[in-house]
PDB file of N, CA and C in Angstrom:
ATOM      1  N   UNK A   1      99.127  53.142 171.157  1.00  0.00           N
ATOM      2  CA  UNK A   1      98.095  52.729 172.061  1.00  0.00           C
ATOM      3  C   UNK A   1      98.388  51.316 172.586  1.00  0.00           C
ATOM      4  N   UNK A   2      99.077  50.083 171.713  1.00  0.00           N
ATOM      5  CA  UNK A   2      98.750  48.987 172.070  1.00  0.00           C
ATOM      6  C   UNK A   2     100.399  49.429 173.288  1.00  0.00           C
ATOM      7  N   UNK A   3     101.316  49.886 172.947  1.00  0.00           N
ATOM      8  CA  UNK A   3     102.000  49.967 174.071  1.00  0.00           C
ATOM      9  C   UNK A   3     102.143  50.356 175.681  1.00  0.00           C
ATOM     10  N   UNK A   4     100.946  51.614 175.465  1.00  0.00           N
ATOM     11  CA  UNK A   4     100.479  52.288 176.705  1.00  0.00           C
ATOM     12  C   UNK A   4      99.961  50.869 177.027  1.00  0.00           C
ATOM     13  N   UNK A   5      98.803  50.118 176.810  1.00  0.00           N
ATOM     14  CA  UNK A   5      97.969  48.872 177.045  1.00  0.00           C
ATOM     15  C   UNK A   5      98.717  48.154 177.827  1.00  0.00           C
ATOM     16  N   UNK A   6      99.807  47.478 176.907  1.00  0.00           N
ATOM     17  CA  UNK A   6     100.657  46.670 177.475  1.00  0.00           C
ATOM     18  C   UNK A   6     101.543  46.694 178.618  1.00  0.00           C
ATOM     19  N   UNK A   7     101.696  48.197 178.638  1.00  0.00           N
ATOM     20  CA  UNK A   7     102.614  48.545 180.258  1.00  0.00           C
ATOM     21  C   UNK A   7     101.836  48.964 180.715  1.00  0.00           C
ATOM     22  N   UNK A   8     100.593  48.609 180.654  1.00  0.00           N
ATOM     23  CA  UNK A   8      99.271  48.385 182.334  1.00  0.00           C
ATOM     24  C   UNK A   8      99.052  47.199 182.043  1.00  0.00           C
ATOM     25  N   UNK A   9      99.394  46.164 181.294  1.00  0.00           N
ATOM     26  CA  UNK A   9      99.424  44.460 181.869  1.00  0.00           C
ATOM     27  C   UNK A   9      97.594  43.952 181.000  1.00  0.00           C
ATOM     28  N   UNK A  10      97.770  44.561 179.901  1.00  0.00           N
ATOM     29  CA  UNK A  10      96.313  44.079 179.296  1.00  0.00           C
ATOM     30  C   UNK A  10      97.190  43.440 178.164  1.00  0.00           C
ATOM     31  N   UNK A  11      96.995  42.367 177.282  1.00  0.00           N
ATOM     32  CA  UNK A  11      96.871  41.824 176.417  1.00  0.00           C
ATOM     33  C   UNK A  11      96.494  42.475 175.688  1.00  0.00           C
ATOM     34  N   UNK A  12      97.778  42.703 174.228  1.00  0.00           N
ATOM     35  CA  UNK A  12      96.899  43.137 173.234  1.00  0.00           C
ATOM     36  C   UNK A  12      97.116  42.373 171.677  1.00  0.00           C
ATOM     37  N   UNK A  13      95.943  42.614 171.152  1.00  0.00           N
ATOM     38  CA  UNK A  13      96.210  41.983 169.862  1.00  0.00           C
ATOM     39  C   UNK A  13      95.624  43.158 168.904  1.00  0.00           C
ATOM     40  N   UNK A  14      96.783  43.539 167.802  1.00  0.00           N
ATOM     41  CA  UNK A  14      96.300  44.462 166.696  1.00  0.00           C
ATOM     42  C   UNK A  14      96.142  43.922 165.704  1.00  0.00           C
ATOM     43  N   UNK A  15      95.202  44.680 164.758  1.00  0.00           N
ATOM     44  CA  UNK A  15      94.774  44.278 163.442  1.00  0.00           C
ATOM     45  C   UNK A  15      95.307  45.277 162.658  1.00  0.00           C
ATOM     46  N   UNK A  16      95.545  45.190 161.486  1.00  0.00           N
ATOM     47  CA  UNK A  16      95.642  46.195 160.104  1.00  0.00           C
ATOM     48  C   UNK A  16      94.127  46.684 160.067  1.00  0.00           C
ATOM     49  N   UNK A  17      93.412  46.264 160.317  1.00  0.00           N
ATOM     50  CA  UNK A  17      91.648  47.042 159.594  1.00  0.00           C
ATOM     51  C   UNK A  17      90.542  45.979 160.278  1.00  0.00           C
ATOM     52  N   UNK A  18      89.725  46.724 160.145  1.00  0.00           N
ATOM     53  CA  UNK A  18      87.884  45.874 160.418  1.00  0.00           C
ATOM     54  C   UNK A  18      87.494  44.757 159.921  1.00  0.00           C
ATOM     55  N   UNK A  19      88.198  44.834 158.956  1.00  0.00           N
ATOM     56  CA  UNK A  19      88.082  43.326 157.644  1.00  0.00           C
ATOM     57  C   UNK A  19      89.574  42.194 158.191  1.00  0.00           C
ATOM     58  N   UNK A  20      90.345  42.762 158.760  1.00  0.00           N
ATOM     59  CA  UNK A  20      91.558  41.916 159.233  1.00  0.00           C
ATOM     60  C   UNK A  20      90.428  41.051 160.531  1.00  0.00           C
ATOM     61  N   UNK A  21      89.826  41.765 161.470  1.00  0.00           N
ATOM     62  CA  UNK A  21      89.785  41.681 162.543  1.00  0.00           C
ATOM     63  C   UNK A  21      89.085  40.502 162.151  1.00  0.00           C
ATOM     64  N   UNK A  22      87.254  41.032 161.352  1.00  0.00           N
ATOM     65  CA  UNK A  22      86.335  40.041 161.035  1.00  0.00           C
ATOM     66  C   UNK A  22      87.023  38.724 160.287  1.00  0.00           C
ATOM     67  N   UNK A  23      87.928  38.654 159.976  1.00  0.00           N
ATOM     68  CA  UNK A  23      88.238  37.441 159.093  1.00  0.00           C
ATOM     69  C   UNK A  23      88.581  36.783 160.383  1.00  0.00           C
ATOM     70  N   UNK A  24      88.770  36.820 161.914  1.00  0.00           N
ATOM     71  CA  UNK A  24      88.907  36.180 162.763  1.00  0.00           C
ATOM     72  C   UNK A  24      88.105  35.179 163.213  1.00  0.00           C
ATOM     73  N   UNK A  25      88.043  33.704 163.642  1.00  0.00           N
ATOM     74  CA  UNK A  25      87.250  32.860 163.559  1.00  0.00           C
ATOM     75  C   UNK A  25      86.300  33.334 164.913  1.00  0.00           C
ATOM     76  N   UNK A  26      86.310  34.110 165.931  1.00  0.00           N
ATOM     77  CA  UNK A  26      85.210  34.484 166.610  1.00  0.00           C
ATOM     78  C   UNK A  26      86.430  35.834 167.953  1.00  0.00           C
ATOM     79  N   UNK A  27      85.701  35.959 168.572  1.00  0.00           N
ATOM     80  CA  UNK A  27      86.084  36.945 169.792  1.00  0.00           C
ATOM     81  C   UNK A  27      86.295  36.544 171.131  1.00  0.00           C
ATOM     82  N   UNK A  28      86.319  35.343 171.369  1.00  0.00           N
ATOM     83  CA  UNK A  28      85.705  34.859 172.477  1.00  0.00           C
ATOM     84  C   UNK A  28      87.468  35.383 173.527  1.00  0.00           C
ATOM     85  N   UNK A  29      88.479  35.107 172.814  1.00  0.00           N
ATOM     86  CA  UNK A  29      89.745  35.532 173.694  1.00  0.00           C
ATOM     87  C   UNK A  29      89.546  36.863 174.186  1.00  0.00           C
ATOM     88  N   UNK A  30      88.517  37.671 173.372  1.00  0.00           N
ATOM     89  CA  UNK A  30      88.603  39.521 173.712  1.00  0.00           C
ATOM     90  C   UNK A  30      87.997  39.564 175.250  1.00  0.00           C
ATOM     91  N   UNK A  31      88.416  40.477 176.041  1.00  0.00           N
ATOM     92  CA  UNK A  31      87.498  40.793 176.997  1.00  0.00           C
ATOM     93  C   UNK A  31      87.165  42.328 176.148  1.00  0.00           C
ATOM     94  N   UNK A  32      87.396  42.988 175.238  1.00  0.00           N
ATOM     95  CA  UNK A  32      86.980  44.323 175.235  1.00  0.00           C
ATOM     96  C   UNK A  32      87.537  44.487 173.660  1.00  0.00           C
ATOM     97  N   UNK A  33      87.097  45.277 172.839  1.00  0.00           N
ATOM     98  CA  UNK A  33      87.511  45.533 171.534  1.00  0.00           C
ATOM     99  C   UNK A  33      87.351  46.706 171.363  1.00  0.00           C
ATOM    100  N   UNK A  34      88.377  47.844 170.839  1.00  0.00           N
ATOM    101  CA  UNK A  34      88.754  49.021 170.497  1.00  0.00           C
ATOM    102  C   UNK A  34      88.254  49.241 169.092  1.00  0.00           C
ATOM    103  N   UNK A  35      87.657  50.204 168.637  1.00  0.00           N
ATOM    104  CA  UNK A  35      87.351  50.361 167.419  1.00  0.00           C
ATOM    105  C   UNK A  35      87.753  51.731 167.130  1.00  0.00           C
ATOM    106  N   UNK A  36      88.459  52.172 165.740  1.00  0.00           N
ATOM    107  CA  UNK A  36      88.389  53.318 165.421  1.00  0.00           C
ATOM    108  C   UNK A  36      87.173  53.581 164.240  1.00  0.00           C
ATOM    109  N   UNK A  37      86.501  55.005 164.513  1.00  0.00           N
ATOM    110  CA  UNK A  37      85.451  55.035 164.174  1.00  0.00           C
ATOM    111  C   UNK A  37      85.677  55.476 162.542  1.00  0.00           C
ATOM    112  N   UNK A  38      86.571  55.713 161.972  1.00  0.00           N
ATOM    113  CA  UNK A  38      87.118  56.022 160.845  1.00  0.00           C
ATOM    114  C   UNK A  38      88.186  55.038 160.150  1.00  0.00           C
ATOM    115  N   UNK A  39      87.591  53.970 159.495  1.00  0.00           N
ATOM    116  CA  UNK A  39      88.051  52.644 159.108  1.00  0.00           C
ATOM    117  C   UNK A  39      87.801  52.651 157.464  1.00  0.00           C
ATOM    118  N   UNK A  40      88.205  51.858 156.467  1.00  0.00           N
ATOM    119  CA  UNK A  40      87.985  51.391 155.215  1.00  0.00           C
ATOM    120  C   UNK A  40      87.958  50.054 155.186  1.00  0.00           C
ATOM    121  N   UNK A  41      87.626  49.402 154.294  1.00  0.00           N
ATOM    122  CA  UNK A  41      86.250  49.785 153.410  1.00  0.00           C
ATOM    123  C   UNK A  41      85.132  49.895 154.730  1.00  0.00           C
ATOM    124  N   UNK A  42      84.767  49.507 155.845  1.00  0.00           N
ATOM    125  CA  UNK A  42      84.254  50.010 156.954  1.00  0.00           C
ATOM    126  C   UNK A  42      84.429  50.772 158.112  1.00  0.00           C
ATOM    127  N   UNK A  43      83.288  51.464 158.714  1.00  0.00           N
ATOM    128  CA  UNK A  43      84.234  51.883 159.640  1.00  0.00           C
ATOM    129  C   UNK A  43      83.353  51.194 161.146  1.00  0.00           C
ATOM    130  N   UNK A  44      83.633  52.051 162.106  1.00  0.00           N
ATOM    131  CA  UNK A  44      83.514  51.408 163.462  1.00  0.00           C
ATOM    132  C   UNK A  44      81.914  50.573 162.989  1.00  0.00           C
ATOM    133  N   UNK A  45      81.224  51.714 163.038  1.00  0.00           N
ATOM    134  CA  UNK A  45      79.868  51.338 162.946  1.00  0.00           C
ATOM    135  C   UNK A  45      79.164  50.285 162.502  1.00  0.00           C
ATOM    136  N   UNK A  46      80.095  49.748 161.052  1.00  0.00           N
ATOM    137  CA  UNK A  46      79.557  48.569 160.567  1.00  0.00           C
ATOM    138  C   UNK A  46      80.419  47.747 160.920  1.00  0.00           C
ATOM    139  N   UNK A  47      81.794  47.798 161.711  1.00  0.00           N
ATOM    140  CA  UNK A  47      81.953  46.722 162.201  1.00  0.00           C
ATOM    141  C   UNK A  47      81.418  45.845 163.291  1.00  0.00           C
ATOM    142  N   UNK A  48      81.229  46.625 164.465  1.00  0.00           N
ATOM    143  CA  UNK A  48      80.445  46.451 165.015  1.00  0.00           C
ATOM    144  C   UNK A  48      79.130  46.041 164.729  1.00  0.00           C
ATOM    145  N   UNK A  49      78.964  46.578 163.864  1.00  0.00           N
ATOM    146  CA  UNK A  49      76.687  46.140 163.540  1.00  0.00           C
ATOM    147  C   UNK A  49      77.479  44.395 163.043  1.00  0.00           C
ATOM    148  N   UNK A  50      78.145  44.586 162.704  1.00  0.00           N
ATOM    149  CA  UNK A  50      78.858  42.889 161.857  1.00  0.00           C
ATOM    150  C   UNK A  50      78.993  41.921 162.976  1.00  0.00           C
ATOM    151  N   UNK A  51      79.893  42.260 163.956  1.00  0.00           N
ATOM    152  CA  UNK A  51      80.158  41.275 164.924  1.00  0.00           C
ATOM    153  C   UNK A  51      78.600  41.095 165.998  1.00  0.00           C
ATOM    154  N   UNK A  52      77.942  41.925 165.834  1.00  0.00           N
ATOM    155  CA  UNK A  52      76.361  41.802 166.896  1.00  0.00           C
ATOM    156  C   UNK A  52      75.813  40.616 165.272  1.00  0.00           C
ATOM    157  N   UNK A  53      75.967  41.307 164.423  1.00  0.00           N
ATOM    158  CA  UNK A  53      75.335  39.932 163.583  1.00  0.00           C
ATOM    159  C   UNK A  53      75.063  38.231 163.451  1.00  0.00           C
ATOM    160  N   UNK A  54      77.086  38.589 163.809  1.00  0.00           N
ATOM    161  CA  UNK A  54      77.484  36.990 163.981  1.00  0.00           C
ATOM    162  C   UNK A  54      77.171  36.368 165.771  1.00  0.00           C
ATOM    163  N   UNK A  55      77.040  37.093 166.384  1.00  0.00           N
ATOM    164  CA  UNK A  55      76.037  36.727 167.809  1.00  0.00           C
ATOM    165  C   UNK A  55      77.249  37.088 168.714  1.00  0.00           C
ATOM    166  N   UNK A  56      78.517  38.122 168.133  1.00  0.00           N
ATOM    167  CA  UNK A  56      79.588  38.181 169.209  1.00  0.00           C
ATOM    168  C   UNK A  56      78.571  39.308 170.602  1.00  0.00           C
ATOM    169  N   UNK A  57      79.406  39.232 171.258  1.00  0.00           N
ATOM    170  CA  UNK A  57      78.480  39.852 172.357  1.00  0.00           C
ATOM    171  C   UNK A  57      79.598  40.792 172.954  1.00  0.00           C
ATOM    172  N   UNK A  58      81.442  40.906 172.620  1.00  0.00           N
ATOM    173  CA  UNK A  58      82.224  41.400 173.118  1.00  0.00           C
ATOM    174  C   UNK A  58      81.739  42.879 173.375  1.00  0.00           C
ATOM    175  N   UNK A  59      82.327  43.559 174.800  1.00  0.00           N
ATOM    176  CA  UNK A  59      82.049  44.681 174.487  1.00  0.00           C
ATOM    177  C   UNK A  59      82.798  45.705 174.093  1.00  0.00           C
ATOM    178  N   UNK A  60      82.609  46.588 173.555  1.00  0.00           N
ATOM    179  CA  UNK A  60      83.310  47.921 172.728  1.00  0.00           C
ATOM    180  C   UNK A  60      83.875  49.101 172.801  1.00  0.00           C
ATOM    181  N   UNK A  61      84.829  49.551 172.648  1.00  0.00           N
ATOM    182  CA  UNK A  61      84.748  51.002 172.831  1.00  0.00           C
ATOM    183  C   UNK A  61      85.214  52.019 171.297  1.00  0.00           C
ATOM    184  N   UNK A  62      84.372  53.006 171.238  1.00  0.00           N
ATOM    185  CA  UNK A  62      84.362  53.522 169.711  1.00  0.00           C
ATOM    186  C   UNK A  62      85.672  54.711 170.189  1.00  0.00           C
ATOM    187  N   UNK A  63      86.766  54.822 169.730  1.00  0.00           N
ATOM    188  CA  UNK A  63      88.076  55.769 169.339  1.00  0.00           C
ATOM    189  C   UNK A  63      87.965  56.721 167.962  1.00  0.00           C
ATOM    190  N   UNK A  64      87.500  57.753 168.243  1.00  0.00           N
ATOM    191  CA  UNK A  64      87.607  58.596 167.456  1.00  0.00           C
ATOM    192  C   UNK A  64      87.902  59.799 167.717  1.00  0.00           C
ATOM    193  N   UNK A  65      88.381  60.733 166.180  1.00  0.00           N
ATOM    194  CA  UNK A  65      88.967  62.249 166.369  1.00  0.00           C
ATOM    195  C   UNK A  65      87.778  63.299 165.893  1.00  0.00           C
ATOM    196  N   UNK A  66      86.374  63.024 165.807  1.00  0.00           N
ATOM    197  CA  UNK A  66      85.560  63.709 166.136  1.00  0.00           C
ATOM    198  C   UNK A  66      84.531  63.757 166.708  1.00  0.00           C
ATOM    199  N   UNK A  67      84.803  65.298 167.820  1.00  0.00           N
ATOM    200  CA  UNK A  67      84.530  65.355 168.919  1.00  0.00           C
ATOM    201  C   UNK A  67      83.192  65.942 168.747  1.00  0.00           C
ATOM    202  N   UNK A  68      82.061  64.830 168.534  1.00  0.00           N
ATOM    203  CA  UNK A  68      80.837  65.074 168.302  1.00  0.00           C
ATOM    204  C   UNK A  68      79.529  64.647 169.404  1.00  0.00           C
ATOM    205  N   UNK A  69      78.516  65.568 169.739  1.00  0.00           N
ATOM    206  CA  UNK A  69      77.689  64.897 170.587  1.00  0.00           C
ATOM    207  C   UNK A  69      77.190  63.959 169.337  1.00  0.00           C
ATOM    208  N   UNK A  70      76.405  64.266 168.630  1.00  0.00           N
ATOM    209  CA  UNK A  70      76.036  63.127 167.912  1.00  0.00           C
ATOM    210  C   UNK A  70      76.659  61.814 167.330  1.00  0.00           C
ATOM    211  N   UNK A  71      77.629  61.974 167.437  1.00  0.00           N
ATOM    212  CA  UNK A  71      78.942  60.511 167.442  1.00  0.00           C
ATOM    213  C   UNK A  71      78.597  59.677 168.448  1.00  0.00           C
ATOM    214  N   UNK A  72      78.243  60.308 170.001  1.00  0.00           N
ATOM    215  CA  UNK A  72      78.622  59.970 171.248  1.00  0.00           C
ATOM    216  C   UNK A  72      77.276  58.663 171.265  1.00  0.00           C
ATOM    217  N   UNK A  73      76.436  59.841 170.840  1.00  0.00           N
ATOM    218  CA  UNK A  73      75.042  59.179 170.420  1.00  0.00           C
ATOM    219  C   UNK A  73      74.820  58.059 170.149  1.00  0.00           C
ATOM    220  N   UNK A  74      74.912  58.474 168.763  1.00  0.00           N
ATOM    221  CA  UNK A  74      74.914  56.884 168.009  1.00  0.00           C
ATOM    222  C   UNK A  74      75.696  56.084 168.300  1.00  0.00           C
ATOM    223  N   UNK A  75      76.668  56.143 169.014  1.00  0.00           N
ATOM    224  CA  UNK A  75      77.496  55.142 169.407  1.00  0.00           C
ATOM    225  C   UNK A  75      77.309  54.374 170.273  1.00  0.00           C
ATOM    226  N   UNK A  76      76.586  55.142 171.414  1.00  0.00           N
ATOM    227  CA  UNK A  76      75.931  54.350 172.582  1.00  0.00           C
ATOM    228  C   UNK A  76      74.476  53.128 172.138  1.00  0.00           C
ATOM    229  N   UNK A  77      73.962  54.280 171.171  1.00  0.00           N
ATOM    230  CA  UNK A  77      72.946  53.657 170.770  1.00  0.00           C
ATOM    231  C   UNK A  77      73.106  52.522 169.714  1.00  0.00           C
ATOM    232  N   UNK A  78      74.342  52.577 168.978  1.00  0.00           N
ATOM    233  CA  UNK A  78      74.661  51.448 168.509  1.00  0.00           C
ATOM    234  C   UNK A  78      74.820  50.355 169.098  1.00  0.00           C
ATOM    235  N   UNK A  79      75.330  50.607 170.460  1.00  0.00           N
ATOM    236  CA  UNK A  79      76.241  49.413 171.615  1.00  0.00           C
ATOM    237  C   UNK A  79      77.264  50.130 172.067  1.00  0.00           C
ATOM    238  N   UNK A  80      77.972  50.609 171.415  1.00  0.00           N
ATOM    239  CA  UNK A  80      79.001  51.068 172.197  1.00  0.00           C
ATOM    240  C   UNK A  80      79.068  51.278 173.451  1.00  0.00           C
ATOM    241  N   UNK A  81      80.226  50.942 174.348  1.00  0.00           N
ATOM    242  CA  UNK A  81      79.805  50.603 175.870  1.00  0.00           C
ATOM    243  C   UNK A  81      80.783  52.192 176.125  1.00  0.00           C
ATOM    244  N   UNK A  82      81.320  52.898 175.258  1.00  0.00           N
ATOM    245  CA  UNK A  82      81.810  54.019 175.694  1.00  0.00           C
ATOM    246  C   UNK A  82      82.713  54.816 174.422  1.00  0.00           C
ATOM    247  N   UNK A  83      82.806  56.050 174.410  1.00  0.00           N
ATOM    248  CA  UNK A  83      83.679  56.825 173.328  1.00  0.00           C
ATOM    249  C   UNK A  83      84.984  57.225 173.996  1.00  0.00           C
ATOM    250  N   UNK A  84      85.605  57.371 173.001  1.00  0.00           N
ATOM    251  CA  UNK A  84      86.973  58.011 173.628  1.00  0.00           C
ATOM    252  C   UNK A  84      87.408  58.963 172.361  1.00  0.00           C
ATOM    253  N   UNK A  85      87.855  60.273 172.730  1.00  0.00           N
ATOM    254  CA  UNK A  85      87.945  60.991 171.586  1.00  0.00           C
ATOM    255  C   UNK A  85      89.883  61.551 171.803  1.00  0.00           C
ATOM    256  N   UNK A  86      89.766  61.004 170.252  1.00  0.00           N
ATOM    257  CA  UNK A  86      91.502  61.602 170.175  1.00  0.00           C
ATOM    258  C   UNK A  86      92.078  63.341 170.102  1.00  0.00           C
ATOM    259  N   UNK A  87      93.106  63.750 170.580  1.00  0.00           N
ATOM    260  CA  UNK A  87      93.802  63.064 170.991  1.00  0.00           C
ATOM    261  C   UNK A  87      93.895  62.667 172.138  1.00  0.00           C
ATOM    262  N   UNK A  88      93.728  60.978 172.653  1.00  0.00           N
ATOM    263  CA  UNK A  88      93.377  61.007 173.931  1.00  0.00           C
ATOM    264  C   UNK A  88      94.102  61.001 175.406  1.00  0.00           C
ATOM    265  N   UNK A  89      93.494  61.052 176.411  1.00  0.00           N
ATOM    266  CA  UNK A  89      94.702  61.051 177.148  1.00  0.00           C
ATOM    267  C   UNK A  89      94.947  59.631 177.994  1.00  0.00           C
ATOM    268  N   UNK A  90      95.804  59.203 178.523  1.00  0.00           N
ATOM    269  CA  UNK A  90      95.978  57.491 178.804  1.00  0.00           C
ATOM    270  C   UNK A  90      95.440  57.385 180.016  1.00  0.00           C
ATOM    271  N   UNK A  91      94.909  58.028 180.666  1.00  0.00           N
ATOM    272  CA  UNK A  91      93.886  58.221 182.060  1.00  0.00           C
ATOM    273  C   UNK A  91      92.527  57.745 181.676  1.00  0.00           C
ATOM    274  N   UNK A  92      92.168  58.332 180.696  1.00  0.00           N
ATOM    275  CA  UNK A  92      90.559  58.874 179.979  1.00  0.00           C
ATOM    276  C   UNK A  92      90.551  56.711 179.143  1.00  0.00           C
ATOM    277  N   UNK A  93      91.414  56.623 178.600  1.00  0.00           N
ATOM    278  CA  UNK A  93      91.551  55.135 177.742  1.00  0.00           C
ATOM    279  C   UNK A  93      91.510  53.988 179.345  1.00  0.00           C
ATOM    280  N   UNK A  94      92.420  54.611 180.245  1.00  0.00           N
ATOM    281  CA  UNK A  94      92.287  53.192 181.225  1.00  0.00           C
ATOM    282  C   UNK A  94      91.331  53.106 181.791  1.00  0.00           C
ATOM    283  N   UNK A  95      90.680  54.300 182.243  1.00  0.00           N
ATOM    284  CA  UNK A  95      89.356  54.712 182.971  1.00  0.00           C
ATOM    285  C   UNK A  95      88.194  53.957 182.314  1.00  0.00           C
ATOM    286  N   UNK A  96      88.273  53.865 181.028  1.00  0.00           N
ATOM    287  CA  UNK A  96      87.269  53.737 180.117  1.00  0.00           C
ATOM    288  C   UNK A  96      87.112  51.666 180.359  1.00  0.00           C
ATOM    289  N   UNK A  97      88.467  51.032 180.143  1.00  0.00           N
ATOM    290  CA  UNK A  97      88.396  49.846 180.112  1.00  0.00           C
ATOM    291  C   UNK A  97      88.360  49.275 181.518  1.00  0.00           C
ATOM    292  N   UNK A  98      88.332  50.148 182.230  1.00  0.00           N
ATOM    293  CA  UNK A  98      88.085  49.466 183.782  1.00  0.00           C
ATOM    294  C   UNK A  98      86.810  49.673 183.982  1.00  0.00           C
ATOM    295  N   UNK A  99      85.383  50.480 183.611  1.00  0.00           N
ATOM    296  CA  UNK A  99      84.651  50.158 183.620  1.00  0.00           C
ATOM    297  C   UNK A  99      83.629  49.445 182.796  1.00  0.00           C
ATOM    298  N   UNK A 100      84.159  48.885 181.337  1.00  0.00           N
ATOM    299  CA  UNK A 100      83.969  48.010 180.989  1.00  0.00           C
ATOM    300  C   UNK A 100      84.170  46.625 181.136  1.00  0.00           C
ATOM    301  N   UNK A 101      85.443  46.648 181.460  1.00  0.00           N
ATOM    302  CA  UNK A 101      85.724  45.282 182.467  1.00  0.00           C
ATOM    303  C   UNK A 101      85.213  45.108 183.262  1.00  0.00           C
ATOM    304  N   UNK A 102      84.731  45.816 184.035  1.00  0.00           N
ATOM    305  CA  UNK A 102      84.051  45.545 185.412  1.00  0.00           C
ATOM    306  C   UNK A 102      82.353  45.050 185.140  1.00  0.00           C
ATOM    307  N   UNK A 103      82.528  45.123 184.336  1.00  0.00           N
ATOM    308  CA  UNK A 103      80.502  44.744 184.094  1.00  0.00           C
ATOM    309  C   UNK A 103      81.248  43.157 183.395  1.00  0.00           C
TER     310      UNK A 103
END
């Protein structure tokens, strides 16, 4: 993924895990943060509920491999500014961050 990213000219920075990411001193470089919704010891959900804690405001997109209305759900309703379900296709991922960027 971070390669597709990079040969459309986005900046990327990867983490090992949710707990790599949060040990980061804030978000403010992100324009957009990728989450997979199936993480240890957390997963998307509480990372996210974590970074709205600390007052980040970045916005999100939840990456996951199940293809659930109720995923879609709670995800929106968590914050999530959009889902993307694996395996995905690199149309459906750029589509997704161009209209998050755009707000």
């Amino acid at each position: 993924m971070s390669l597709l990213l990079r040969s459309k000219g986005y900046g990327v920075s990867v983490f090992d895990s949710g707990l790599a990411f949060l040990n980061r001193a804030d978000t403010k470089g992100f324009d957009c943060v990728l989450i997979d919704f199936k993480m240890s010891p957390h997963d998307g959900f509480d990372l996210l509920r974590e970074l709205r804690a600390r007052g980040e405001t970045v916005p999100a997109i939840m990456i996951t491999g199940w293809d659930s209305k109720d995923i879609f759900e709670l995800a929106t309703q968590e914050g999530f500014a959009d889902v993307i379900y694996k395996p995905m296709l690199d149309d459906k991922l750029a589509e997704a961050l161009e209209l998050v960027l755009a707000h």
